[in-house]
C-alpha atoms as a PDB file:
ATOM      1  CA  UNK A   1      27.634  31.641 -32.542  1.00  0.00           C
ATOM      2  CA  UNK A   2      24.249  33.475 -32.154  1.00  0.00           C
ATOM      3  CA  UNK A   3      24.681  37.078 -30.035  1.00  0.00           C
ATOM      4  CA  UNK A   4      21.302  37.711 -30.305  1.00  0.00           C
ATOM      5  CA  UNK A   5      20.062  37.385 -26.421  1.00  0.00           C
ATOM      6  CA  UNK A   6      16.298  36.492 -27.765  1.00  0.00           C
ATOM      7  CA  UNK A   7      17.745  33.856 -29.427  1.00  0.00           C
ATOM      8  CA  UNK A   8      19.099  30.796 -27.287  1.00  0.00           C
ATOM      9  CA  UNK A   9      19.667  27.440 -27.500  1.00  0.00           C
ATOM     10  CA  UNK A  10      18.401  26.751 -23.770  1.00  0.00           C
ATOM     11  CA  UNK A  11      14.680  26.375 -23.679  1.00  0.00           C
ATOM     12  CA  UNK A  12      12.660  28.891 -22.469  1.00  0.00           C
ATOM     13  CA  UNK A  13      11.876  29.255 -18.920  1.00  0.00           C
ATOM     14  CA  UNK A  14       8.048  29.584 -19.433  1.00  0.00           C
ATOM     15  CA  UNK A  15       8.131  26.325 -21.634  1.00  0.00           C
ATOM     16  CA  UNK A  16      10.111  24.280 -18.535  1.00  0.00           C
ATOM     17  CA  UNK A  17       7.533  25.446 -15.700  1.00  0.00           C
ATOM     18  CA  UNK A  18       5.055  24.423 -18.107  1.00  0.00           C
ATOM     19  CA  UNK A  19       6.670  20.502 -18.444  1.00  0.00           C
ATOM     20  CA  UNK A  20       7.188  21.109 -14.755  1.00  0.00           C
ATOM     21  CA  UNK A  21       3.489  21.596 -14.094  1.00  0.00           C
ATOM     22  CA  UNK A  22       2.332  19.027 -16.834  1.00  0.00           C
ATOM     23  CA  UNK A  23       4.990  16.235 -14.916  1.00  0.00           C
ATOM     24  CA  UNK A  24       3.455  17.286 -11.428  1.00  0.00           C
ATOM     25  CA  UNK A  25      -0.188  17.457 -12.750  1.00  0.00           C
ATOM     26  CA  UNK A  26       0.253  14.227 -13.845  1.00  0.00           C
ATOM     27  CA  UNK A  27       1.744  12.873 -10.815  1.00  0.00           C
ATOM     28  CA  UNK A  28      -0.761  14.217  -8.975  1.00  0.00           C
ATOM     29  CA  UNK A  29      -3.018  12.352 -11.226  1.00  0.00           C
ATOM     30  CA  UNK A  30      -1.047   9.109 -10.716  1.00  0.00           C
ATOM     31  CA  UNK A  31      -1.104   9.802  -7.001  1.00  0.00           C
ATOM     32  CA  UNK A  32      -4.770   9.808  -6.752  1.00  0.00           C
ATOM     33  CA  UNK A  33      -5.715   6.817  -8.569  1.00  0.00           C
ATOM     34  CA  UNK A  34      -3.820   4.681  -6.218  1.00  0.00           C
ATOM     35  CA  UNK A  35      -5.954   5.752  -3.072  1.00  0.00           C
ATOM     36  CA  UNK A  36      -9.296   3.649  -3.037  1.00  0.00           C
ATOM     37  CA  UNK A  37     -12.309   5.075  -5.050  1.00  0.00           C
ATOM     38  CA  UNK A  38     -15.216   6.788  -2.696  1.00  0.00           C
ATOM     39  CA  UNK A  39     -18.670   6.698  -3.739  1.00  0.00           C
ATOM     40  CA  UNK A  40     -18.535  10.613  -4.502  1.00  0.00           C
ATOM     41  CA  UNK A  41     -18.277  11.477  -8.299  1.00  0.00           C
ATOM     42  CA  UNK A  42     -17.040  15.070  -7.781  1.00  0.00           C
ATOM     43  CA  UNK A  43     -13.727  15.711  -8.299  1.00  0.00           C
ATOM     44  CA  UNK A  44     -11.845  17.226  -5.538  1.00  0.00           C
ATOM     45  CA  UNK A  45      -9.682  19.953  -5.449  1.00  0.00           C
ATOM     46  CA  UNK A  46      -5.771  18.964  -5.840  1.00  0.00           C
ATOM     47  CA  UNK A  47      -5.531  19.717  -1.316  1.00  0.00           C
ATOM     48  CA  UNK A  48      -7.996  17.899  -0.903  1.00  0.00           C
ATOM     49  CA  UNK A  49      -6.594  14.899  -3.141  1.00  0.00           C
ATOM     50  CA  UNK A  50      -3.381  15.047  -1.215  1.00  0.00           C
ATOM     51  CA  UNK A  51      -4.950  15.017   2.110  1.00  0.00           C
ATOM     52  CA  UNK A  52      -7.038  11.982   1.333  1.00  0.00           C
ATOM     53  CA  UNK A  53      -3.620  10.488  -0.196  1.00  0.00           C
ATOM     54  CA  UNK A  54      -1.768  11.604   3.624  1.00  0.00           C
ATOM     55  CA  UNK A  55      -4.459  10.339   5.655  1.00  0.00           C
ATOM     56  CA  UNK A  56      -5.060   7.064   3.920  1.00  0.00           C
ATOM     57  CA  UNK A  57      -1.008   6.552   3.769  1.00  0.00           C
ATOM     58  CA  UNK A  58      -0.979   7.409   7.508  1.00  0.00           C
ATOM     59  CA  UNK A  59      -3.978   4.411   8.075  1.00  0.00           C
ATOM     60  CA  UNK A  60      -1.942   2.014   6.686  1.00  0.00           C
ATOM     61  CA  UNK A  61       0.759   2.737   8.512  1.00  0.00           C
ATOM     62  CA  UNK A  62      -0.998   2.116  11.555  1.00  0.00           C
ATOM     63  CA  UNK A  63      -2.552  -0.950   9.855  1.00  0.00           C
ATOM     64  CA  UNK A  64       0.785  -2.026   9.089  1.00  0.00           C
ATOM     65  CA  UNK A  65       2.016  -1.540  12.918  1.00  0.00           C
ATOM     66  CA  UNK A  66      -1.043  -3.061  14.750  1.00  0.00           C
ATOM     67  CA  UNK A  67      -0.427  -6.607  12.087  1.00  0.00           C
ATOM     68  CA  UNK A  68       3.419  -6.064  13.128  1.00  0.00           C
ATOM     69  CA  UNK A  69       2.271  -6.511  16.705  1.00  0.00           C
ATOM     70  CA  UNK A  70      -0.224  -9.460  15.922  1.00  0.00           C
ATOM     71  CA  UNK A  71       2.195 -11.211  14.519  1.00  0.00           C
ATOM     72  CA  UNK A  72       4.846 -10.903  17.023  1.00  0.00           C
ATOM     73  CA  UNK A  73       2.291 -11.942  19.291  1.00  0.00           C
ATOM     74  CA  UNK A  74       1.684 -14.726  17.436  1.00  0.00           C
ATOM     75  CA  UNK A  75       4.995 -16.051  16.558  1.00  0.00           C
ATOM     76  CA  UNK A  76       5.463 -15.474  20.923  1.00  0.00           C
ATOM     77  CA  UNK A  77       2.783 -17.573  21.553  1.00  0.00           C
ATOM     78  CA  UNK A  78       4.148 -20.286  19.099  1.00  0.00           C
ATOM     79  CA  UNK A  79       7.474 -20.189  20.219  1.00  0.00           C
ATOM     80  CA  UNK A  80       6.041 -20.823  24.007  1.00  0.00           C
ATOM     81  CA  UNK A  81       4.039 -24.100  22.806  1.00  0.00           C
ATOM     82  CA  UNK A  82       6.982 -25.398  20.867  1.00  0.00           C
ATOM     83  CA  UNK A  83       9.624 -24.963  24.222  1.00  0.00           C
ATOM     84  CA  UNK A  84       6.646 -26.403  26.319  1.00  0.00           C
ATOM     85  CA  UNK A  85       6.065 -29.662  24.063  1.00  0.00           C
ATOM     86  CA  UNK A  86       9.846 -29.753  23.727  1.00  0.00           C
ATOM     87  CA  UNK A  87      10.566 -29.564  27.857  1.00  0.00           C
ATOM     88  CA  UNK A  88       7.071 -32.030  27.749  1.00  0.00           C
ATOM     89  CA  UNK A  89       8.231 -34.241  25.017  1.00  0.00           C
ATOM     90  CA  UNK A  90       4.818 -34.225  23.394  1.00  0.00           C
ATOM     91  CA  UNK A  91       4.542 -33.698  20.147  1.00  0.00           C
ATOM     92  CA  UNK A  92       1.555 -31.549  19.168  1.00  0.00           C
ATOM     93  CA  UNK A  93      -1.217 -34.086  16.994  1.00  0.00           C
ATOM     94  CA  UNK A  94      -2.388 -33.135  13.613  1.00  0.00           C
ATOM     95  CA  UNK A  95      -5.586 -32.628  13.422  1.00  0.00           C
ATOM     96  CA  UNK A  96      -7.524 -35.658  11.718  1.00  0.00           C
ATOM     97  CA  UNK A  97      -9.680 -35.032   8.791  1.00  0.00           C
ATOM     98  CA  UNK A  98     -12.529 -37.970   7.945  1.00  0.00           C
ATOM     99  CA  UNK A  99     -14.456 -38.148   4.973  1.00  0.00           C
ATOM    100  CA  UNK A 100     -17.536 -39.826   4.196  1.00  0.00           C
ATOM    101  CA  UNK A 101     -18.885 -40.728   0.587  1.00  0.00           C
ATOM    102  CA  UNK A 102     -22.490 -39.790  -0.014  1.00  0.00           C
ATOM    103  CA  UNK A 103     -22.935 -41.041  -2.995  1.00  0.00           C
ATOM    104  CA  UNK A 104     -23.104 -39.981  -6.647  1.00  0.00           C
ATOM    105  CA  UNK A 105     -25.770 -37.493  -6.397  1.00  0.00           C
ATOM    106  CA  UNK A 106     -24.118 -34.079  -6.255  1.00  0.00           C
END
């Protein structure tokens, strides 16, 4: 065994912050090119990046809610014309589709 202490077989602390930052940068990175691209071609500071990634997470989570809500209302509103043609006993109609030939000319 080694008893230098300059000599270890751990890796040095300045070369693991430096994968740290290089793995962060690059998630950062990743991070970014998910959010959808503005028209502006300068590139913004790392803050700013994550703000922009926060407040467009934060829009589709309200997105997300308000088609939640639509589509309970939706699935309501079906579930009230299916018990009303069941208590009815009408059955609602398919719409009908006709079609008409024109001819060959396109």
């Amino acid at each position: 065994m080694n008893d230098n202490p300059n000599v270890s077989s751990r890796p040095d602390r300045k070369v693991i912050e430096r994968n740290r930052r290089t793995q962060m940068k690059a998630l950062y990175s990743e991070l970014y090119s998910l959010l959808p691209r503005h028209s502006s071609r300068e590139s913004k500071s790392l803050p700013d990046q994550l703000h922009e990634a926060a407040s467009y997470i934060k829009k589709l989570q309200i997105n997300l809610e308000r088609m939640k809500e639509k589509k309970d209302s939706l699935m309501s509103v079906e579930r009230l014309r299916n018990t009303r043609s069941r208590m009815t006993g009408k059955v609602p109609k398919s719409p009908q589709i006709q079609i008409h030939e024109m001819g060959s000319s396109l």
